[in-house]
PDB file of N, CA and C in Angstrom:
ATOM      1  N   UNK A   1     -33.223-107.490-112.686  1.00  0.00           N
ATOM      2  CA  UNK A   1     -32.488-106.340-112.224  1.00  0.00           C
ATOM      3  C   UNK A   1     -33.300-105.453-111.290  1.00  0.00           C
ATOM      4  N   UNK A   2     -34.250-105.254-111.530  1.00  0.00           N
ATOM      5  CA  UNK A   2     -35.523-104.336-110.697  1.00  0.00           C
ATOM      6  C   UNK A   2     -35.842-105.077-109.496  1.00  0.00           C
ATOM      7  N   UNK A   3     -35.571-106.193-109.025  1.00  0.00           N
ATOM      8  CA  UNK A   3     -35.459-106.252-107.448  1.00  0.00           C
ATOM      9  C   UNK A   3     -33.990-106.566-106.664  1.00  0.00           C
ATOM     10  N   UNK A   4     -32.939-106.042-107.762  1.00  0.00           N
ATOM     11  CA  UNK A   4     -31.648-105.612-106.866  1.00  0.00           C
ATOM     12  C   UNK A   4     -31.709-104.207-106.586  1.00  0.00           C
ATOM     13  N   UNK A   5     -32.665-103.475-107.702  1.00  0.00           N
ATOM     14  CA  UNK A   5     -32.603-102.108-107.322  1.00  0.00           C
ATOM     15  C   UNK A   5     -33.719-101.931-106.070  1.00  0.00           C
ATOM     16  N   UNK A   6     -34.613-102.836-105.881  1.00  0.00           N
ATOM     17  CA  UNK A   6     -35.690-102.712-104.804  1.00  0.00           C
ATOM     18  C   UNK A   6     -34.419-102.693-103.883  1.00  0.00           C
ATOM     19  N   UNK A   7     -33.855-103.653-103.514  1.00  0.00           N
ATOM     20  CA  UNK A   7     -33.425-104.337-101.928  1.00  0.00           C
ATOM     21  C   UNK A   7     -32.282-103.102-101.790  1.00  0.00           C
ATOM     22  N   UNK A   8     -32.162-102.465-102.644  1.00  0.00           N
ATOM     23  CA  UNK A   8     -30.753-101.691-102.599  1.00  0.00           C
ATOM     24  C   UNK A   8     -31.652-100.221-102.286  1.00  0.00           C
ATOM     25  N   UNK A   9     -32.471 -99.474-102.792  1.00  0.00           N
ATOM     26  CA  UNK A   9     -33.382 -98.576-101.803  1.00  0.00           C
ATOM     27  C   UNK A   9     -33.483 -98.939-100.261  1.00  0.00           C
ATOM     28  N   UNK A  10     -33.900-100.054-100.325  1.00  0.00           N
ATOM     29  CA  UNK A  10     -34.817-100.349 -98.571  1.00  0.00           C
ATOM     30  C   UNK A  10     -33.751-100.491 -97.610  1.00  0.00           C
ATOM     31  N   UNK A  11     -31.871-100.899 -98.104  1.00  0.00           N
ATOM     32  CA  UNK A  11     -30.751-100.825 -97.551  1.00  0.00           C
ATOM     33  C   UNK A  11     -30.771 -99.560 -96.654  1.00  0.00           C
ATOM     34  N   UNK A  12     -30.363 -98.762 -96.984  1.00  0.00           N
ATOM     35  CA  UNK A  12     -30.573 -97.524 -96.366  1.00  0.00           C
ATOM     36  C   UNK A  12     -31.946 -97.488 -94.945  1.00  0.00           C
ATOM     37  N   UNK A  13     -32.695 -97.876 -95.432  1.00  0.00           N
ATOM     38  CA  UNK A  13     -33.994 -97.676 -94.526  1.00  0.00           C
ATOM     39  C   UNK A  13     -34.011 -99.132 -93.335  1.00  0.00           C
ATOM     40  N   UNK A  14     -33.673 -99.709 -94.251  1.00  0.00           N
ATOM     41  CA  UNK A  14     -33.209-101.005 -92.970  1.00  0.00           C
ATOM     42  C   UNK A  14     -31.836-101.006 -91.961  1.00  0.00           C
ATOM     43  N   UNK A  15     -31.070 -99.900 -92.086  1.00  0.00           N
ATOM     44  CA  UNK A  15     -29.923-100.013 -91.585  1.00  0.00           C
ATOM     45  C   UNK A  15     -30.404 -98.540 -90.377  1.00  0.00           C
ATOM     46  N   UNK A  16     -30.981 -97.731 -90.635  1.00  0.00           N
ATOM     47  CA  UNK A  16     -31.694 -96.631 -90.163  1.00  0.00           C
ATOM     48  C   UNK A  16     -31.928 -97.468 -88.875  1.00  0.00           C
ATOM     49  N   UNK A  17     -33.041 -98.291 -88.791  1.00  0.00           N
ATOM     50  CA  UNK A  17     -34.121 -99.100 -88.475  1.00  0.00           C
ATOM     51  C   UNK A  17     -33.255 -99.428 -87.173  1.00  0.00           C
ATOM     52  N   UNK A  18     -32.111-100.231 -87.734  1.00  0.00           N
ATOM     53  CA  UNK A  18     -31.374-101.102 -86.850  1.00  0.00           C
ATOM     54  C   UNK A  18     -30.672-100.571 -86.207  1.00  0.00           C
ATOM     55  N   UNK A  19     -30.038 -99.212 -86.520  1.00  0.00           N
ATOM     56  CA  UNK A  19     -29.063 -98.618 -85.630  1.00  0.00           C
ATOM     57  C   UNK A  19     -30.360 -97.279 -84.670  1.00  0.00           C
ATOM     58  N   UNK A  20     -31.503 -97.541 -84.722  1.00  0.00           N
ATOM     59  CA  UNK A  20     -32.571 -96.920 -84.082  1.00  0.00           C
ATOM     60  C   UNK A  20     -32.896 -98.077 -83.160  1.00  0.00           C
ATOM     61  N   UNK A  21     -32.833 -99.346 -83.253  1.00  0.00           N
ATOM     62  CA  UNK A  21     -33.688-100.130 -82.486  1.00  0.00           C
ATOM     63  C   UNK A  21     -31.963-100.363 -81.641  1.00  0.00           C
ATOM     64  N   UNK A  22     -31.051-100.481 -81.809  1.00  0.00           N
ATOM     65  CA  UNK A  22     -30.112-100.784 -81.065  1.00  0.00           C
ATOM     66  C   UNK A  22     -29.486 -99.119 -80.528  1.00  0.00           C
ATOM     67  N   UNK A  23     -29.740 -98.583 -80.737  1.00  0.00           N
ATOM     68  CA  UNK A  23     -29.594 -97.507 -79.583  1.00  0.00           C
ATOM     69  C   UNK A  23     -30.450 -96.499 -78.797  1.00  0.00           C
ATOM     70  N   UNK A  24     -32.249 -96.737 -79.205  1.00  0.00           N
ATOM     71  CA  UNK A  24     -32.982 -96.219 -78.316  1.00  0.00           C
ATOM     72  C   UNK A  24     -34.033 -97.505 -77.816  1.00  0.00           C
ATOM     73  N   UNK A  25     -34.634 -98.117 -78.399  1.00  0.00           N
ATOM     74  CA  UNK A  25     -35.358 -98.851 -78.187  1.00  0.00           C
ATOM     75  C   UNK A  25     -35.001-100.187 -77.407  1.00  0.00           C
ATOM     76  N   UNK A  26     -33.859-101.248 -77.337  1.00  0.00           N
ATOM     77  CA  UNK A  26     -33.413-101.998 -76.803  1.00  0.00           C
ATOM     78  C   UNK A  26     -32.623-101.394 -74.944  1.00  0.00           C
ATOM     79  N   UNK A  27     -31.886-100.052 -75.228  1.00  0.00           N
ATOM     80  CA  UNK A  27     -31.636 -99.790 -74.114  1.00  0.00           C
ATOM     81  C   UNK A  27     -32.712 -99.442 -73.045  1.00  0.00           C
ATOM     82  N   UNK A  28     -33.961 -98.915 -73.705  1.00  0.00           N
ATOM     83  CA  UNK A  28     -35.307 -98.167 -72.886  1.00  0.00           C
ATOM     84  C   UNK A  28     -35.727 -99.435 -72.377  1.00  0.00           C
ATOM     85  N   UNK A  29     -35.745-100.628 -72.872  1.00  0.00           N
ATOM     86  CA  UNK A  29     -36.298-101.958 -72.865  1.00  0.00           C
ATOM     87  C   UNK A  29     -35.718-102.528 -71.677  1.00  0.00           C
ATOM     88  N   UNK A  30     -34.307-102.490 -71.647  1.00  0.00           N
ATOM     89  CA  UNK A  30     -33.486-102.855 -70.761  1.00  0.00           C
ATOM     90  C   UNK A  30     -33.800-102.085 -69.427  1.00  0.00           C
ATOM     91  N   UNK A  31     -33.702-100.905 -69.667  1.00  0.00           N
ATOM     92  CA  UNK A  31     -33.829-100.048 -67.997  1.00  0.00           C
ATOM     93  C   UNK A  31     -35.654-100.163 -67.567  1.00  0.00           C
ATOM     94  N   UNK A  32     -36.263-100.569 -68.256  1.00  0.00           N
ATOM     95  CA  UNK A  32     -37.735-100.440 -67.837  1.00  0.00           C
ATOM     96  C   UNK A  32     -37.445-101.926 -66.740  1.00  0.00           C
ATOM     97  N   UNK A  33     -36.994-103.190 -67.143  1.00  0.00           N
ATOM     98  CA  UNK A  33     -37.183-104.184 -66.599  1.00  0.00           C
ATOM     99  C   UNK A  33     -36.211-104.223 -65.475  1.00  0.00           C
ATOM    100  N   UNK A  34     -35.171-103.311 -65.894  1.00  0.00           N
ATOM    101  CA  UNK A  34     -34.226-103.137 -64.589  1.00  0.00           C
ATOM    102  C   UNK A  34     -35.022-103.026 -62.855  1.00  0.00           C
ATOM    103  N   UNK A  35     -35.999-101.631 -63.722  1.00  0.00           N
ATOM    104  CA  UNK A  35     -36.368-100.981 -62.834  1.00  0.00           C
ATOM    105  C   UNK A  35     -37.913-101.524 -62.136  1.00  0.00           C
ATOM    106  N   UNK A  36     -38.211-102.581 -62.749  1.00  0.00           N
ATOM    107  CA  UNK A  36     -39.633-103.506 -62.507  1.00  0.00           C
ATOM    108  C   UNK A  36     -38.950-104.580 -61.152  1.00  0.00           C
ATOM    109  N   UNK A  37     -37.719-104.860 -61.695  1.00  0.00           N
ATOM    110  CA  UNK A  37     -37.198-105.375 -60.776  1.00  0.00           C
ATOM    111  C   UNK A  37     -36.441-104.880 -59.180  1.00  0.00           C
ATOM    112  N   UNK A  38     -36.588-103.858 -59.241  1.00  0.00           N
ATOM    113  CA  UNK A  38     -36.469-103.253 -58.166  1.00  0.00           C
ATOM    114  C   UNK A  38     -37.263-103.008 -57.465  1.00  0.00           C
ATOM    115  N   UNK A  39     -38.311-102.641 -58.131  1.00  0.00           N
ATOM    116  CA  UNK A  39     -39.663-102.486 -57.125  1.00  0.00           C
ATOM    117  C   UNK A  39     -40.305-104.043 -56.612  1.00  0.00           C
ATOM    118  N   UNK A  40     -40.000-104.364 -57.561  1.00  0.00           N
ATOM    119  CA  UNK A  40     -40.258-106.335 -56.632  1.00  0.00           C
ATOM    120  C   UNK A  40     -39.171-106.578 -55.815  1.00  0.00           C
ATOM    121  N   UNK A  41     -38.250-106.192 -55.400  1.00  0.00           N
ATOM    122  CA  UNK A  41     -37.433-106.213 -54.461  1.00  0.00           C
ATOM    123  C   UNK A  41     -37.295-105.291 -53.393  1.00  0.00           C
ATOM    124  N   UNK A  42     -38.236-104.378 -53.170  1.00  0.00           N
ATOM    125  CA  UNK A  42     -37.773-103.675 -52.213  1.00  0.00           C
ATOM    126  C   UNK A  42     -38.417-104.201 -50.723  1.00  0.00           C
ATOM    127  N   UNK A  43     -37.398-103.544 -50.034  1.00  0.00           N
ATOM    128  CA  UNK A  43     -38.106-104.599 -48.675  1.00  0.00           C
ATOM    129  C   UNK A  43     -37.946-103.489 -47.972  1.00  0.00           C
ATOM    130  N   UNK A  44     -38.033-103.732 -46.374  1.00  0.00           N
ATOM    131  CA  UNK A  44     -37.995-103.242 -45.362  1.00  0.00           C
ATOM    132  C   UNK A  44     -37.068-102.639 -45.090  1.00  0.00           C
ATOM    133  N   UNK A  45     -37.216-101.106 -45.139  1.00  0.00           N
ATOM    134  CA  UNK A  45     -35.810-100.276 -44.689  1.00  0.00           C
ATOM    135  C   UNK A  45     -34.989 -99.764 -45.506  1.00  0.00           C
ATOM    136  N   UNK A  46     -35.214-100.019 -46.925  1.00  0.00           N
ATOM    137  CA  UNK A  46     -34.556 -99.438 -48.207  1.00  0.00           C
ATOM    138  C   UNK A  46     -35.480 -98.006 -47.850  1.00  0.00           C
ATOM    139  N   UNK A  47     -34.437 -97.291 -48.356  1.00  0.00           N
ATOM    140  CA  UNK A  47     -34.845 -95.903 -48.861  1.00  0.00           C
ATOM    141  C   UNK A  47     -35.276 -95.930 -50.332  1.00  0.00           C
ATOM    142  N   UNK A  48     -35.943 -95.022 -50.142  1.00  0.00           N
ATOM    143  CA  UNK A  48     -36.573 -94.463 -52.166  1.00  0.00           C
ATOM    144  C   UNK A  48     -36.807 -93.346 -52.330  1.00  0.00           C
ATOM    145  N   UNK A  49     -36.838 -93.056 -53.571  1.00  0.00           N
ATOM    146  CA  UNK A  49     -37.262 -91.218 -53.834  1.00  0.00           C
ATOM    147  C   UNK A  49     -38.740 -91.990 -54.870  1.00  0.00           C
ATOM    148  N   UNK A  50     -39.651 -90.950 -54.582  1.00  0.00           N
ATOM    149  CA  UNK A  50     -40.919 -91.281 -55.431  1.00  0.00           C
ATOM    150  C   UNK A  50     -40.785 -90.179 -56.754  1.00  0.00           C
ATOM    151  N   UNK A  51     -41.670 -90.441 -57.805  1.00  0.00           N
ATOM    152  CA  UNK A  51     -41.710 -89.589 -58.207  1.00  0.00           C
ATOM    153  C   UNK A  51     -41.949 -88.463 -58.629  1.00  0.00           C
ATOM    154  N   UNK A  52     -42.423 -88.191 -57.531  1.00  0.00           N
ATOM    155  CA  UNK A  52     -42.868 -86.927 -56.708  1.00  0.00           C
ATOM    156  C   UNK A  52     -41.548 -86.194 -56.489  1.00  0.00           C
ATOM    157  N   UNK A  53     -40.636 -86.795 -55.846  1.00  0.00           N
ATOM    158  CA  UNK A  53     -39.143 -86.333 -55.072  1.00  0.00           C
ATOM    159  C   UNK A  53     -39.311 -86.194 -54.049  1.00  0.00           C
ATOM    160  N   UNK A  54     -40.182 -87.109 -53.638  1.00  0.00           N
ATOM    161  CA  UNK A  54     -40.101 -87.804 -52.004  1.00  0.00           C
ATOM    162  C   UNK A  54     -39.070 -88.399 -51.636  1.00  0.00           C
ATOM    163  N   UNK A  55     -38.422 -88.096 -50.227  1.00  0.00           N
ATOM    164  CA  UNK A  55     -37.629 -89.675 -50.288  1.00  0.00           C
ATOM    165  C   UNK A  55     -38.518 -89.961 -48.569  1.00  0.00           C
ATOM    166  N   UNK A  56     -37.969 -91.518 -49.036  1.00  0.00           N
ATOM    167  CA  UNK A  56     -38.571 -91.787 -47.785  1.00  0.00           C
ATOM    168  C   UNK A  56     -38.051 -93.340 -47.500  1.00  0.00           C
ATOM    169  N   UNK A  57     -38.752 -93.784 -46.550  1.00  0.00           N
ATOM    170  CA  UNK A  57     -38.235 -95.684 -46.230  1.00  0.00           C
ATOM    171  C   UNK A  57     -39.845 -96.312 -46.349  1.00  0.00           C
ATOM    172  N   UNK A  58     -38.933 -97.470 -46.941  1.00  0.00           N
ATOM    173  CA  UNK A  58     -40.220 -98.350 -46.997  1.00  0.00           C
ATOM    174  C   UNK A  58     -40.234 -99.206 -45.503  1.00  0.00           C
ATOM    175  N   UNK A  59     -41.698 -99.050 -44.899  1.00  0.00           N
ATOM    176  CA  UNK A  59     -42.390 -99.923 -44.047  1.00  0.00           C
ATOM    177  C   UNK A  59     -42.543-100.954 -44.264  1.00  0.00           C
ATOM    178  N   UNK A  60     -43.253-101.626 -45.067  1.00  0.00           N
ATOM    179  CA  UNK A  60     -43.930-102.552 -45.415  1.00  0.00           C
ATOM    180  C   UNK A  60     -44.222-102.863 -47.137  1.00  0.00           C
ATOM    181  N   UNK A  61     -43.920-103.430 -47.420  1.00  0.00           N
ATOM    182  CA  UNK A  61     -44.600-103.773 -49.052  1.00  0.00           C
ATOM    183  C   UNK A  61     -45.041-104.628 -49.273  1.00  0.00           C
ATOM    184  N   UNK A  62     -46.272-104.058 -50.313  1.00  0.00           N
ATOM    185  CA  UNK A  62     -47.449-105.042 -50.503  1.00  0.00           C
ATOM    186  C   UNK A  62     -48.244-105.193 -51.858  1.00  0.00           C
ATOM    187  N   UNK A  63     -48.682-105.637 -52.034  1.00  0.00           N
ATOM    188  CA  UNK A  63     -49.038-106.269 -53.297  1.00  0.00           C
ATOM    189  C   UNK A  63     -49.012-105.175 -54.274  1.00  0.00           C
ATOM    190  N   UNK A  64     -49.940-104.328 -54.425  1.00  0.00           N
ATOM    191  CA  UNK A  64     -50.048-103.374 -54.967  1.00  0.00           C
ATOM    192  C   UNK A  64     -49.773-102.169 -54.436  1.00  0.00           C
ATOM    193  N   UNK A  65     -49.554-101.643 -53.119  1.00  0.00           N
ATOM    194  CA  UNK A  65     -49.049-100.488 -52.501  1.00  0.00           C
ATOM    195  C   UNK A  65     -48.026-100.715 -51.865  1.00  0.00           C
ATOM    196  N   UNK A  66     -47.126-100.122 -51.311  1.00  0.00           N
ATOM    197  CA  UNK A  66     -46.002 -99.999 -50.520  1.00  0.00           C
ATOM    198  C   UNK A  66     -45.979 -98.726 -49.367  1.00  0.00           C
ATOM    199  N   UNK A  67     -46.018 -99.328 -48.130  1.00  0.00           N
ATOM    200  CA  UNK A  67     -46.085 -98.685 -46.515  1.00  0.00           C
ATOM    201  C   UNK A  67     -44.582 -97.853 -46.407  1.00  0.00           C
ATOM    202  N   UNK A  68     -44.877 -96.600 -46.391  1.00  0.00           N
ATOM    203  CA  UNK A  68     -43.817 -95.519 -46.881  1.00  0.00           C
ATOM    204  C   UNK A  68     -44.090 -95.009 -45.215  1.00  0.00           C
ATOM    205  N   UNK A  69     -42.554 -94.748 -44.674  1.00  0.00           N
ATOM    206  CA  UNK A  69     -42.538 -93.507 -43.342  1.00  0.00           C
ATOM    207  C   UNK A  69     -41.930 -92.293 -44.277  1.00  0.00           C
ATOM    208  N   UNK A  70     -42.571 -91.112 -44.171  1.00  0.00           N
ATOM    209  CA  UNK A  70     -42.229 -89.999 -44.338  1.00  0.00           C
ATOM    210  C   UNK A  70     -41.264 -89.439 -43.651  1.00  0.00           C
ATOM    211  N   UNK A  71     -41.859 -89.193 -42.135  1.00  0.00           N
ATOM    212  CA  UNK A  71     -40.797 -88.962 -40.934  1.00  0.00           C
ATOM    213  C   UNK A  71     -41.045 -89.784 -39.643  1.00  0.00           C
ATOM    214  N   UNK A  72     -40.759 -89.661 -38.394  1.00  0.00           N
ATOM    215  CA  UNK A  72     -41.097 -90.776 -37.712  1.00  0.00           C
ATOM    216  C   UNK A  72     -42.618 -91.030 -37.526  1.00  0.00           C
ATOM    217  N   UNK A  73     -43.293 -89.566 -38.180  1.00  0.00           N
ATOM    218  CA  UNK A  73     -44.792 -89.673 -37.195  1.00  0.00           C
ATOM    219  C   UNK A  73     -45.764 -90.052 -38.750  1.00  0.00           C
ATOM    220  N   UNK A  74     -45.499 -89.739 -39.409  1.00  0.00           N
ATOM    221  CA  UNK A  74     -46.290 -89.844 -41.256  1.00  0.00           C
ATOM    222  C   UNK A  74     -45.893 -91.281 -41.564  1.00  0.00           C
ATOM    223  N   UNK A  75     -46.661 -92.416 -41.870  1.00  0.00           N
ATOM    224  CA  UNK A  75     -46.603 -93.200 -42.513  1.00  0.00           C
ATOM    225  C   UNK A  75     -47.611 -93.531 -43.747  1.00  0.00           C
ATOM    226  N   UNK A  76     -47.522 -93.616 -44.785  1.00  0.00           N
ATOM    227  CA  UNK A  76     -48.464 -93.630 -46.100  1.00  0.00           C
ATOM    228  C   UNK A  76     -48.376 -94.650 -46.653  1.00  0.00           C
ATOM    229  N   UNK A  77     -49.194 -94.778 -47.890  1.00  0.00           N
ATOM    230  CA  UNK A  77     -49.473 -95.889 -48.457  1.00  0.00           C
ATOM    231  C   UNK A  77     -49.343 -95.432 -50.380  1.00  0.00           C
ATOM    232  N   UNK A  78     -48.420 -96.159 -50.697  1.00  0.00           N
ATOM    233  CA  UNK A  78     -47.557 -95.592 -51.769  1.00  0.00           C
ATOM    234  C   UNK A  78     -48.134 -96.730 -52.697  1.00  0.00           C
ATOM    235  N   UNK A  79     -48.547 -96.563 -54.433  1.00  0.00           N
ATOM    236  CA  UNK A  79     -48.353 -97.171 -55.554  1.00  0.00           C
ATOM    237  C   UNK A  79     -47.181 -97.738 -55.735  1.00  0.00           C
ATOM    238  N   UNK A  80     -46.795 -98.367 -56.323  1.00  0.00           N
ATOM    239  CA  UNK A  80     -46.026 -98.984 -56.267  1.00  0.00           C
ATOM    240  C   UNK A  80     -44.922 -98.228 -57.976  1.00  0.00           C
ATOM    241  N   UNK A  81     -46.331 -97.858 -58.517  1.00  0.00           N
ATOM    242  CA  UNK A  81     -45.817 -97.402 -59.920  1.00  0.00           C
ATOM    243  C   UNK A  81     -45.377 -95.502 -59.952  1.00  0.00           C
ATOM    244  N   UNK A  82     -45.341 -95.542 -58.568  1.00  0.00           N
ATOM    245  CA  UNK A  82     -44.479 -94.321 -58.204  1.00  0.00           C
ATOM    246  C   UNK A  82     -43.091 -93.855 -57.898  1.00  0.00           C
ATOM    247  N   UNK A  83     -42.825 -95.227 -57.381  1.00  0.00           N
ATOM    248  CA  UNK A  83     -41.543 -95.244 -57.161  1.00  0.00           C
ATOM    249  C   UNK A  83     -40.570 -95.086 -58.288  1.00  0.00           C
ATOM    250  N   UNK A  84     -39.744 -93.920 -58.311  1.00  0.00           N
ATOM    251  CA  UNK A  84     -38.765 -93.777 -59.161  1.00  0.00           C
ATOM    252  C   UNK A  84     -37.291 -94.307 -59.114  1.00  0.00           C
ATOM    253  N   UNK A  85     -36.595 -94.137 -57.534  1.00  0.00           N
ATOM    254  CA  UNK A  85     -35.679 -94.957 -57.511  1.00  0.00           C
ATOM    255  C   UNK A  85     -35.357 -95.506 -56.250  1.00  0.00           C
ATOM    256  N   UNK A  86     -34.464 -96.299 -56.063  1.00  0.00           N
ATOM    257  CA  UNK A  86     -33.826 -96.264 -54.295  1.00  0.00           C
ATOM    258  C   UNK A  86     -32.436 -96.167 -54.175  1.00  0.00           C
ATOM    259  N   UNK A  87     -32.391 -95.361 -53.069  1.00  0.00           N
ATOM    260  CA  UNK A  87     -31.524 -94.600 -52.758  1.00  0.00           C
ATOM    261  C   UNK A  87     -30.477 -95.710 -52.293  1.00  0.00           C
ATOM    262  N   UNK A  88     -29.341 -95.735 -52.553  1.00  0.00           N
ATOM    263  CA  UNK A  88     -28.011 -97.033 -52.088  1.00  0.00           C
ATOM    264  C   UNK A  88     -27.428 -96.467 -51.418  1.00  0.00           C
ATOM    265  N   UNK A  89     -26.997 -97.123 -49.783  1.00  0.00           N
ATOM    266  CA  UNK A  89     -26.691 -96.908 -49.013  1.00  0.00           C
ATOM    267  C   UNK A  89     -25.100 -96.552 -49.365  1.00  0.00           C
TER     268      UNK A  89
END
């Protein structure tokens, strides 16, 4: 009888668990890789906002940095793990 009453405590704490991992932890999971994948996709001429709240166009991208125009005359050299989003045309 004393390990129906165990499994019947930890019920409660396992159901906690699960409705925690399926509504913060699996969705955070989801938008992190969303957003990994965007930055491996950005190419030439997409706009982005950094997260700074820059926006700007990408020049060039490169391995680890990304060639940002500010305005026609500023061009920089951006992390890549800065980029917050891009802007859709």
């Amino acid at each position: 009888m004393q390990n129906g009453d165990f499994f019947a405590s930890l019920l409660p704490l396992i159901v906690l668990f699960a409705i925690f991992y399926f509504l913060v932890i699996r969705p955070q999971q989801k938008q992190q890789k969303q957003h990994a994948q965007m930055i491996k996709a950005l190419e030439k001429g997409d706009k982005i906002i950094t997260s700074g709240g820059l926006i700007c166009e990408v020049v060039k991208p490169e391995d680890d940095f990304i060639k940002v125009k500010l305005n026609d005359d500023v061009i920089v050299r951006l992390s890549r793990e800065f980029v917050a989003k891009k802007i859709e045309a």
